[in-house]
Protein backbone atom coordinates (compact mmCIF):
# COMPACT_ATOMS: atom_id res chain seq x y z
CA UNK A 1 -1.75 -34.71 -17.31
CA UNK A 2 -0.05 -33.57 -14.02
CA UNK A 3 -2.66 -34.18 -12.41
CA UNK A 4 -3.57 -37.60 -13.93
CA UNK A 5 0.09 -38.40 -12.98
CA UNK A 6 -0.23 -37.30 -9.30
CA UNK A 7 -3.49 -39.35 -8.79
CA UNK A 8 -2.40 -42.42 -10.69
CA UNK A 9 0.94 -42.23 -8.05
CA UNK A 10 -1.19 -41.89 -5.26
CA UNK A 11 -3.08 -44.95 -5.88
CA UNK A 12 -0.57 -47.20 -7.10
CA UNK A 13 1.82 -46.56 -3.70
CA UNK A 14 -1.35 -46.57 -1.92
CA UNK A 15 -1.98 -50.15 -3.60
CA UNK A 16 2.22 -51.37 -3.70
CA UNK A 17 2.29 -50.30 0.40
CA UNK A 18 -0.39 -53.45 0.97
CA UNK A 19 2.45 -55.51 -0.30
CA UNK A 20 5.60 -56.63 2.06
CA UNK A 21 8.86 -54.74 1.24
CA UNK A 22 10.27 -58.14 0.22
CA UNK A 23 7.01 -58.65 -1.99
CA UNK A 24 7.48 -55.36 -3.94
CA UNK A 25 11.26 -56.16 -4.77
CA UNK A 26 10.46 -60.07 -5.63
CA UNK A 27 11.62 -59.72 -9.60
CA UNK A 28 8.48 -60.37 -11.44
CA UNK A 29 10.16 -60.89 -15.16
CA UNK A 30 9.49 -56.96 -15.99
CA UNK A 31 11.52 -54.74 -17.90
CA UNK A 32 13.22 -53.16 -14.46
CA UNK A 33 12.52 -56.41 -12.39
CA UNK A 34 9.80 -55.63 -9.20
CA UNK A 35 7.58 -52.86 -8.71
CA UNK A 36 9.65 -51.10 -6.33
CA UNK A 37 12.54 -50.79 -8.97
CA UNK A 38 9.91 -49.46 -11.91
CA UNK A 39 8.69 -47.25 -9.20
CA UNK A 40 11.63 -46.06 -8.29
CA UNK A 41 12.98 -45.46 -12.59
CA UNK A 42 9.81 -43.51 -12.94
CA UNK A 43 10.96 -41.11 -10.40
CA UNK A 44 14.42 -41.39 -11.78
CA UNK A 45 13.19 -40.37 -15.24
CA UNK A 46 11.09 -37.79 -14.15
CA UNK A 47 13.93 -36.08 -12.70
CA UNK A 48 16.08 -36.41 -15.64
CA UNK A 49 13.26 -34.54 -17.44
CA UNK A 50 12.98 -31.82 -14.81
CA UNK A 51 16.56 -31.21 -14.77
CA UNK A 52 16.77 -30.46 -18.42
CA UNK A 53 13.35 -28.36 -18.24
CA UNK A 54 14.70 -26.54 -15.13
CA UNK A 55 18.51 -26.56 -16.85
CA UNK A 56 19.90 -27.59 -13.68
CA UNK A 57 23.70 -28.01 -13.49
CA UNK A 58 25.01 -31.50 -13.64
CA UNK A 59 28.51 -32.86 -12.67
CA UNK A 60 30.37 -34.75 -15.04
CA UNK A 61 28.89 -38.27 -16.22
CA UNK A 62 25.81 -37.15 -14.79
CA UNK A 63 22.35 -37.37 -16.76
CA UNK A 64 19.95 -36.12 -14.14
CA UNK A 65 20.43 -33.40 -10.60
CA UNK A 66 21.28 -35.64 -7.40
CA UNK A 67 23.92 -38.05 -8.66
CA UNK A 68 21.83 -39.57 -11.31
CA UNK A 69 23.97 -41.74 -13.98
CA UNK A 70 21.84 -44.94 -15.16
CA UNK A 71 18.31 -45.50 -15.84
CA UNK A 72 18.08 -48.24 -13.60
CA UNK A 73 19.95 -46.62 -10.63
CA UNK A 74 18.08 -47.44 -7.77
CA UNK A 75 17.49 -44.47 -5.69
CA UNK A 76 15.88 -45.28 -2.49
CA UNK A 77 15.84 -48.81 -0.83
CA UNK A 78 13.04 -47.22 1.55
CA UNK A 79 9.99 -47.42 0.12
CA UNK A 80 8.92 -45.13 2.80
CA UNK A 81 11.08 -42.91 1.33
CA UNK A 82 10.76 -43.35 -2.08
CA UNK A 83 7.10 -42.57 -1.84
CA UNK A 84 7.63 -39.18 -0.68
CA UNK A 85 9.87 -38.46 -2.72
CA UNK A 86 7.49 -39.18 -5.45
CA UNK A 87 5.24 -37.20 -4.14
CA UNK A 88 7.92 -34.33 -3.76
CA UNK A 89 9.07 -34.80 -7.38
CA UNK A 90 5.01 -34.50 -8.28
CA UNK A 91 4.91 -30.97 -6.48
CA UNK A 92 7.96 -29.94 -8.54
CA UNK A 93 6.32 -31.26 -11.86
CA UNK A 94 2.53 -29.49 -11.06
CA UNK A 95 4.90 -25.94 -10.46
CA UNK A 96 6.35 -26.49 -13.83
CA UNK A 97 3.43 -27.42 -15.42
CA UNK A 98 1.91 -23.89 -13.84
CA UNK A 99 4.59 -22.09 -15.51
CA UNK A 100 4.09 -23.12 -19.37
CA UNK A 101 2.27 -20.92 -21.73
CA UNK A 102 2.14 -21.62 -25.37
CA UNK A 103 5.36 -19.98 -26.41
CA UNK A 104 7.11 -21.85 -24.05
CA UNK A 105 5.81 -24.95 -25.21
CA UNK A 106 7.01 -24.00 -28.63
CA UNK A 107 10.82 -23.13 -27.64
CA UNK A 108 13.24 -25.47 -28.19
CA UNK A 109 14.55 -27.36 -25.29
CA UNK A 110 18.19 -27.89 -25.75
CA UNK A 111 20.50 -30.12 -23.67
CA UNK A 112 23.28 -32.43 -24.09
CA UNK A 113 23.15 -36.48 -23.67
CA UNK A 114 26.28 -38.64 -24.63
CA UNK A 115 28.12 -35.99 -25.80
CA UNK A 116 25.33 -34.71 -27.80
CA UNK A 117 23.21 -31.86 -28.23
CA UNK A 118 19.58 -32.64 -28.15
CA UNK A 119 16.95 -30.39 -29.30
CA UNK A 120 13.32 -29.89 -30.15
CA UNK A 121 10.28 -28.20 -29.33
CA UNK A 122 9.40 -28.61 -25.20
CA UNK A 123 6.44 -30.11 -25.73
CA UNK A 124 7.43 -32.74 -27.08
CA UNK A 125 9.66 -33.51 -24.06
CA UNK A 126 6.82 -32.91 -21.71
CA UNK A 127 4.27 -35.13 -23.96
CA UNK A 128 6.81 -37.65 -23.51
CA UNK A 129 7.21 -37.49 -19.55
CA UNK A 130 3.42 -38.19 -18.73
CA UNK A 131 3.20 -40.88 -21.88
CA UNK A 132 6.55 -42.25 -19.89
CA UNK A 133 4.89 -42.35 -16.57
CA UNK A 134 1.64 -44.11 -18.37
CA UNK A 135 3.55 -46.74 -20.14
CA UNK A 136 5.78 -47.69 -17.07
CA UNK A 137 3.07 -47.34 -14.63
CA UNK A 138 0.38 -49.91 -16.81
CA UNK A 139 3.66 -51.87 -16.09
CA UNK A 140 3.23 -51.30 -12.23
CA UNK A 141 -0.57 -52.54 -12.26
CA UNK A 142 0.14 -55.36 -14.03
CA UNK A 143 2.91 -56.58 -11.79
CA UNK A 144 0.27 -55.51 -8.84
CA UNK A 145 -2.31 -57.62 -10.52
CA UNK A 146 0.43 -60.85 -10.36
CA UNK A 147 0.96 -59.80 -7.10
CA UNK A 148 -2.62 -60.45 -6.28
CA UNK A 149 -3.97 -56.51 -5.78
CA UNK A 150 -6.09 -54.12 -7.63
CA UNK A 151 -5.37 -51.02 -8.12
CA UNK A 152 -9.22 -50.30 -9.82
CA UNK A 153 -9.95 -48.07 -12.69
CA UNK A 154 -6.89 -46.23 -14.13
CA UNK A 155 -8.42 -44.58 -16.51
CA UNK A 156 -7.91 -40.89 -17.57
CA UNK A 157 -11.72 -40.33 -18.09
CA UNK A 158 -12.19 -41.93 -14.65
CA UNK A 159 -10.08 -39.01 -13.23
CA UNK A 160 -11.41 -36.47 -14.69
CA UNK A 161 -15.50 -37.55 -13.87
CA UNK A 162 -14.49 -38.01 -10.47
């Protein structure tokens, strides 16, 4: 899955970068607006998620490493920027992903949100940070599509033949 998430990034920056800046931040009606803002909450999230896998230290009112706070926090302006700091955030997720075995999958992940301890099994945290990525990124190509681009097949099989 990290490397279905990688590949599907790749293409849809590849894709968004046709597009003006001010044609990838026109609101387009979607849950987070334009396709540079769910871009950018997709890197947001994955963050949050590799904080709490990595247990990295947050300051108060924080909910994810770098000054994260909100969900829709905008990170980088730049998309420039923001795309390689995708692809930075995709190196950190494939050398997590090389360090899981079983029984780490199986430990509880523990952390706190709100005030409030979460806990259960890791993999269902990292199940749901590539299902998050897919759901928010079939956003992306749809808001490419109404944008008038393809981003072809997206397809897991397609992936994996090629």
């Amino acid at each position: 899955m990290a490397r279905y998430n990688r590949w599907m990034n790749e293409k849809l920056y590849a894709v968004a970068d046709e597009l003006t800046d001010t044609e990838r931040k026109q609101d387009r009606g979607a849950f987070f607006g334009s396709i540079h803002r769910t871009l950018n909450h997709l890197l947001l999230a994955d963050r949050v998620w590799l904080g709490r896998f990595t247990g990295a230290a947050l300051e108060e009112g924080e909910m994810g490493p770098g000054g994260i706070r909100s969900l829709d926090q905008e990170l980088y302006i730049d998309f420039d920027e923001l795309r390689r700091e995708r692809a930075t955030t995709d190196d950190a997720i494939d050398a997590f992903v090389a360090t899981l075995t079983d029984e780490k999958l199986g430990a509880d992940l523990r952390y706190l949100r709100r005030g409030i301890v979460n806990e259960f099994p890791l993999w269902h945290a990292v199940a749901h940070l590539f299902n998050h990525q897919t759901h928010h990124r079939g956003q992306v190509t749809t808001l490419l599509a109404q944008a008038g681009r393809d981003p072809g097949v997206t397809d897991l099989v397609a992936m994996l033949r090629g």
